[in-house]
C-alpha atoms as a PDB file:
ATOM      1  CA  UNK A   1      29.859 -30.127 -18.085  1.00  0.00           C
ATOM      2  CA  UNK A   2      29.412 -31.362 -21.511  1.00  0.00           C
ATOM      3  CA  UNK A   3      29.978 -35.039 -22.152  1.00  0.00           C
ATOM      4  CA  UNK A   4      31.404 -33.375 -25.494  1.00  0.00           C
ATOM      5  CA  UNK A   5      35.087 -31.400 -26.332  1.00  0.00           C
ATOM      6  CA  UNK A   6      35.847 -29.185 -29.101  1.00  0.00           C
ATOM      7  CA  UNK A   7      39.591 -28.638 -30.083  1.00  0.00           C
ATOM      8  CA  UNK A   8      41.464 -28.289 -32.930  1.00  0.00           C
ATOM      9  CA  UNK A   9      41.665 -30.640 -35.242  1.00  0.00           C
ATOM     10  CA  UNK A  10      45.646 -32.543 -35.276  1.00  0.00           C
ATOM     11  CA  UNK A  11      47.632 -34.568 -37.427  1.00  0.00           C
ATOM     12  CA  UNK A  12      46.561 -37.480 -35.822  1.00  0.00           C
ATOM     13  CA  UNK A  13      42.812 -36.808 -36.512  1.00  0.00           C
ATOM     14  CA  UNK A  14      43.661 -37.205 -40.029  1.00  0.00           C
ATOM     15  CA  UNK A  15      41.518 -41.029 -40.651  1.00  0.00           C
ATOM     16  CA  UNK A  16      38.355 -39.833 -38.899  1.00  0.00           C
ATOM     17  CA  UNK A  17      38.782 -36.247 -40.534  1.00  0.00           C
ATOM     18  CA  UNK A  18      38.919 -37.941 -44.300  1.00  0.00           C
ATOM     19  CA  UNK A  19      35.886 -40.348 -43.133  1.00  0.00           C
ATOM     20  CA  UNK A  20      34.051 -37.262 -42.413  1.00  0.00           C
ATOM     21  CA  UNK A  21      35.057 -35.327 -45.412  1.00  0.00           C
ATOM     22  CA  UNK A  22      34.105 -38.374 -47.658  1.00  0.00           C
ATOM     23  CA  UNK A  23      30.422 -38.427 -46.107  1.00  0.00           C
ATOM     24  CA  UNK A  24      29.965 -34.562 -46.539  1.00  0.00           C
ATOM     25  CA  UNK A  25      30.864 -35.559 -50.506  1.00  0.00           C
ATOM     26  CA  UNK A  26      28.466 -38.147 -50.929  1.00  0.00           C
ATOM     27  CA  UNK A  27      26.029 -36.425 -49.408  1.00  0.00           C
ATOM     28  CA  UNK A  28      26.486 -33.650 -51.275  1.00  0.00           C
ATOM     29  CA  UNK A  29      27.296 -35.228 -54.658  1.00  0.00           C
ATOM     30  CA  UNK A  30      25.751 -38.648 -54.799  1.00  0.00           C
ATOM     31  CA  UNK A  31      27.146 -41.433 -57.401  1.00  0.00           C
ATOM     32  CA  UNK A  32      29.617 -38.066 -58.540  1.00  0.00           C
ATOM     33  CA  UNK A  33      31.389 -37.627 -54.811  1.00  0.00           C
ATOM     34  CA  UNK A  34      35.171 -37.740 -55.236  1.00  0.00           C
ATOM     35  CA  UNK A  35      35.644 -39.857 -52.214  1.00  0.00           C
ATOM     36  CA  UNK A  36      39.359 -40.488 -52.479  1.00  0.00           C
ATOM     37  CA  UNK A  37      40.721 -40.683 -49.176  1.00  0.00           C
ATOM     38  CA  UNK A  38      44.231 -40.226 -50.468  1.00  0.00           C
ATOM     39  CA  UNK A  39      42.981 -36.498 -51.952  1.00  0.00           C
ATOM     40  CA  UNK A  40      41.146 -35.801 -48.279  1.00  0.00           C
ATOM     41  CA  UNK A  41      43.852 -36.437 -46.797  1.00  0.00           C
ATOM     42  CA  UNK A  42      46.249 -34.534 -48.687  1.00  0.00           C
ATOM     43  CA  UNK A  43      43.658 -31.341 -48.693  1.00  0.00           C
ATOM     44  CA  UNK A  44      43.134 -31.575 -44.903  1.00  0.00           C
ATOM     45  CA  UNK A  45      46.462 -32.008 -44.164  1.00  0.00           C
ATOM     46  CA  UNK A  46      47.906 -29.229 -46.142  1.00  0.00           C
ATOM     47  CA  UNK A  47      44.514 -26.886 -44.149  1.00  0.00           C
ATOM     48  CA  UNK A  48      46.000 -28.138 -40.833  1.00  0.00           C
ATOM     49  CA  UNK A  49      48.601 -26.083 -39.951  1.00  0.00           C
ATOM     50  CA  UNK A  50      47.873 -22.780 -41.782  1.00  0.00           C
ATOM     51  CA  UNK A  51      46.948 -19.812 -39.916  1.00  0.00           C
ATOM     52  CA  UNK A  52      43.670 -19.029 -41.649  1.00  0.00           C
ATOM     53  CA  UNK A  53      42.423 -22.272 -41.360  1.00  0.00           C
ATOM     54  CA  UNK A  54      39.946 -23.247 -38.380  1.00  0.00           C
ATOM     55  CA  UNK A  55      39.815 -26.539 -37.872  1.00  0.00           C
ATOM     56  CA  UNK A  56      38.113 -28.096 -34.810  1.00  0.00           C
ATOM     57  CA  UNK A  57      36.761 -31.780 -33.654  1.00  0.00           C
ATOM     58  CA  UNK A  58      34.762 -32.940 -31.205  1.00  0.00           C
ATOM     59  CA  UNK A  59      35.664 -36.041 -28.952  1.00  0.00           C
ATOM     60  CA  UNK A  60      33.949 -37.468 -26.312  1.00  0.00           C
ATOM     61  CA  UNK A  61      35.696 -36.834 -22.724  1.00  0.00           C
ATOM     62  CA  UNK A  62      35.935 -40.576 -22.430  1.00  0.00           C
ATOM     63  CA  UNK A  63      37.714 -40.693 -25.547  1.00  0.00           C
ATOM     64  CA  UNK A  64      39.332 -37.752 -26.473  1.00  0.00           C
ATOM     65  CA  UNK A  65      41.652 -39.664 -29.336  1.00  0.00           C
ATOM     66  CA  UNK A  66      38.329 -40.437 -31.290  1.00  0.00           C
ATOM     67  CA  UNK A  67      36.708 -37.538 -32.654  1.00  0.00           C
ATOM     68  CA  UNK A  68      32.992 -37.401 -33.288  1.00  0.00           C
ATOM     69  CA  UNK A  69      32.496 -34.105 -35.150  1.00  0.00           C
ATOM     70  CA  UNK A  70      34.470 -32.343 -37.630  1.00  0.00           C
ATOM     71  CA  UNK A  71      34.427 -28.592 -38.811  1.00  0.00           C
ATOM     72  CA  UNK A  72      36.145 -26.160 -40.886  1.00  0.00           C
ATOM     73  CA  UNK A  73      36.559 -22.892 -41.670  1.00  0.00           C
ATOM     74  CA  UNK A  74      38.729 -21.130 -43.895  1.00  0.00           C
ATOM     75  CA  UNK A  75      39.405 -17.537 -43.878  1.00  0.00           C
ATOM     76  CA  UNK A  76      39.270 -15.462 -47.170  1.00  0.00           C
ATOM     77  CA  UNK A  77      39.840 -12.003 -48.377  1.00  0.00           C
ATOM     78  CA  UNK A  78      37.333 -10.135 -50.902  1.00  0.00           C
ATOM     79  CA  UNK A  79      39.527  -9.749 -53.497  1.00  0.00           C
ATOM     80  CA  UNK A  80      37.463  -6.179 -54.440  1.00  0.00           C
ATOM     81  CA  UNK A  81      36.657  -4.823 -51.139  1.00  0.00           C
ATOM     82  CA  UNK A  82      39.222  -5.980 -49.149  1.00  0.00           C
ATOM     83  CA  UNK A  83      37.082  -7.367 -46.480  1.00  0.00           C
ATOM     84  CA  UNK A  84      38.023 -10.694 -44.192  1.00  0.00           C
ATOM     85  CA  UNK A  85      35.163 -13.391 -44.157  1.00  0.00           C
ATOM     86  CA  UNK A  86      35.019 -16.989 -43.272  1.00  0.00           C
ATOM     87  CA  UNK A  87      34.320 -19.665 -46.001  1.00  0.00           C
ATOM     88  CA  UNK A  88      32.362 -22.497 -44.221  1.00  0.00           C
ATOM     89  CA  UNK A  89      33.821 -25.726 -45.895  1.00  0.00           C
ATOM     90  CA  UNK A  90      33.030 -28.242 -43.290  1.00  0.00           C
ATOM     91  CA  UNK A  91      30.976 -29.428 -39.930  1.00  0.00           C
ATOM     92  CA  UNK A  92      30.047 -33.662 -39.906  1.00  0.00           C
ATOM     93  CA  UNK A  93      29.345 -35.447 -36.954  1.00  0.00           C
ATOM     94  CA  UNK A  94      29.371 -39.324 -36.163  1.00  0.00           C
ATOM     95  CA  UNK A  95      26.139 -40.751 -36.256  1.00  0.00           C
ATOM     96  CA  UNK A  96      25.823 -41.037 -32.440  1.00  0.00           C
ATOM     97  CA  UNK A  97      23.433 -40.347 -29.901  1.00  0.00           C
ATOM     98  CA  UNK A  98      23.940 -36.226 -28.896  1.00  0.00           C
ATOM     99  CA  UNK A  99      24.873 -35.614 -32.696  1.00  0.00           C
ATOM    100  CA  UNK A 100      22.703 -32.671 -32.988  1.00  0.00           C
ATOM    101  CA  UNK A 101      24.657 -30.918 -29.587  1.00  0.00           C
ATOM    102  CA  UNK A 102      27.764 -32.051 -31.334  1.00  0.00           C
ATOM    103  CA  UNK A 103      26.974 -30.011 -34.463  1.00  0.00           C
ATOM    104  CA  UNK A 104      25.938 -26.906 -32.325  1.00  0.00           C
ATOM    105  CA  UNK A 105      28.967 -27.195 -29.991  1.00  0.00           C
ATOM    106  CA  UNK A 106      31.205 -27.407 -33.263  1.00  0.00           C
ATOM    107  CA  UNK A 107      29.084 -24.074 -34.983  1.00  0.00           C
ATOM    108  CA  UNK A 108      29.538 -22.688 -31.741  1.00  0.00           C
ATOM    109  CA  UNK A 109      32.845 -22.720 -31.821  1.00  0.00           C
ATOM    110  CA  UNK A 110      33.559 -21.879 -34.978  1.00  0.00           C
ATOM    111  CA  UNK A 111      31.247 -18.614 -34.806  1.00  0.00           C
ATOM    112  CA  UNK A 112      33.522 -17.597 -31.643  1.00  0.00           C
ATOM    113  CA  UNK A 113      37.012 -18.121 -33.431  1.00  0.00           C
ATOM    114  CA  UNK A 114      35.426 -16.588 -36.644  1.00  0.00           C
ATOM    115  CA  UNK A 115      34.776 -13.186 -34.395  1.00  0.00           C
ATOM    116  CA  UNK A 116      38.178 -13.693 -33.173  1.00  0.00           C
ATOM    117  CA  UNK A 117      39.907 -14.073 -36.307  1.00  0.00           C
ATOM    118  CA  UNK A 118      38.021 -10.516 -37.204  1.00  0.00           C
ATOM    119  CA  UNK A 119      35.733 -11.546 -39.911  1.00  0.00           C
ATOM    120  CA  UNK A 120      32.879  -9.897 -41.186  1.00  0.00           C
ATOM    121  CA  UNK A 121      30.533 -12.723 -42.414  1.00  0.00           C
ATOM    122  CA  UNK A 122      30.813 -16.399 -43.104  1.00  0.00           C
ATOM    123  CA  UNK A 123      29.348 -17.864 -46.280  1.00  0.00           C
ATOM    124  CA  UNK A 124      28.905 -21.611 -46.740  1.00  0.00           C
ATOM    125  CA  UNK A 125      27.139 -23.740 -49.296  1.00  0.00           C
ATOM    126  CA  UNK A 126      24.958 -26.574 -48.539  1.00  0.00           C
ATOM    127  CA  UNK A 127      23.136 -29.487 -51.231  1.00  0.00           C
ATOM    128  CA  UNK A 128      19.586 -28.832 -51.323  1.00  0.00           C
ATOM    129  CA  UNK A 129      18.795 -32.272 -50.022  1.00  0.00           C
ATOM    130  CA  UNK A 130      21.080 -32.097 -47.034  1.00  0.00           C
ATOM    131  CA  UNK A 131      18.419 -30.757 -44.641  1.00  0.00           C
ATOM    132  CA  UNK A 132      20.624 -31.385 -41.525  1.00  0.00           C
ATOM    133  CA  UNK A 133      22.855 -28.612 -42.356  1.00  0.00           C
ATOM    134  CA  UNK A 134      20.373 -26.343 -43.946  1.00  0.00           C
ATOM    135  CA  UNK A 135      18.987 -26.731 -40.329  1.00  0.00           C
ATOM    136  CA  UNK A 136      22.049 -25.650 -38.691  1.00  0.00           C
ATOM    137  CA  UNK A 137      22.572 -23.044 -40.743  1.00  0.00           C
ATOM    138  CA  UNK A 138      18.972 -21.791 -40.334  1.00  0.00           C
ATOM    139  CA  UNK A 139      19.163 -21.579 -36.683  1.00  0.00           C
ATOM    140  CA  UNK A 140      22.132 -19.845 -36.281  1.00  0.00           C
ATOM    141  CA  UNK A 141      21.435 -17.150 -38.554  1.00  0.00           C
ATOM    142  CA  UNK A 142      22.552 -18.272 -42.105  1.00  0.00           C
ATOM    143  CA  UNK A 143      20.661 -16.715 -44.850  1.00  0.00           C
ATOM    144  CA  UNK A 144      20.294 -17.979 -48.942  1.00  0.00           C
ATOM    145  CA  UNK A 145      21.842 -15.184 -50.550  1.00  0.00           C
ATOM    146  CA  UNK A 146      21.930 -17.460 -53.813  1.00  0.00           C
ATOM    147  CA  UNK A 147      21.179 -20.580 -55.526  1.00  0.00           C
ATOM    148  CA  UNK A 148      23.094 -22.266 -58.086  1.00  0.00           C
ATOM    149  CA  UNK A 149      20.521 -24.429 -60.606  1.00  0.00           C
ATOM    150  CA  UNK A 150      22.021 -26.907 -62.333  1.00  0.00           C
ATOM    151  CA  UNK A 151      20.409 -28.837 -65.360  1.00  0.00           C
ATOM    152  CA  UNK A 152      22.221 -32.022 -66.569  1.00  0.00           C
ATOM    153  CA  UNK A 153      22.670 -32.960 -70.084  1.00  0.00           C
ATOM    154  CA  UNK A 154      23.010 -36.746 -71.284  1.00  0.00           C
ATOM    155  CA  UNK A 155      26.400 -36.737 -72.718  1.00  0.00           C
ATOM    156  CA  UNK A 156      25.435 -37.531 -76.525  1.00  0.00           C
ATOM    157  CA  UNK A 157      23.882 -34.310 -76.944  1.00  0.00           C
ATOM    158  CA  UNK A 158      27.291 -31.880 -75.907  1.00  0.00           C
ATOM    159  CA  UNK A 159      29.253 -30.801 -78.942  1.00  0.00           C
ATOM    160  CA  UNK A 160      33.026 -32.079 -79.635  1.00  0.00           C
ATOM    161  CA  UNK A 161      35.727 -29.272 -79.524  1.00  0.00           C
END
């Protein structure tokens, strides 16, 4: 038995949810991370309760009121083909010892309600220097089907409209 559950995520995950969601923004956006906690909130409560939503946590079985691990998963509809896929928003864990099971439980789980939920593929984006992910991704499968290259321009030089 795993010393590690994964259930969906509830109202009262909502403080260690926004933690989590916070971290995956500065992580992913440095000194620009919107890291709000009032906006988190508000977008992961409003995901909570909506059908095509996935949202899991992981707790510990000794403490199943503190989760450890967040993911999400919303679904989405190709608005030319039609097709159902899953667009990967989320998965943070706690920095604890067994965080790297805690990741693959949470993947794990989110691949099985993904195939449940009938979807085709799952696309997700990850920052280029957040190598934890891009290993999680790599070794269940996730390919780079693009890359978005961004070039930053000191603010003197953009023309006033």
């Amino acid at each position: 038995m795993s010393e590690f559950v994964i259930r969906p995520a509830r109202e009262e995950d909502l403080d260690a949810v926004v933690g989590f969601e916070i971290e995956i923004a500065r992580v992913s956006f440095g000194d620009e991370a919107i890291d709000d906690p009032a906006l988190h909130r508000k977008r992961v409560s409003a995901a909570l309760p909506k059908p095509d939503e996935i949202t899991l946590v992981a707790v510990t079985a000794q403490d199943p009121a503190v989760p450890v691990g967040w993911a999400w998963l919303s679904g989405r509809t190709n608005s030319l083909t039609g097709a159902r896929y899953g667009n990967f928003r989320s998965l943070a864990t706690a920095g604890i010892p067994g965080r790297s099971q805690v990741a693959e439980l949470l993947m794990d789980a989110l691949l099985q309600a993904a195939q449940r939920a009938g979807f085709g593929q799952l696309t997700g984006k990850v920052h280029a220097s957040n190598l934890g992910m891009r290993t999680v991704y790599r070794k269940y499968g996730f390919e780079a089907t693009h890359i978005t290259m961004v070039k930053r321009l000191p603010a003197g030089d953009r023309e006033q409209r």
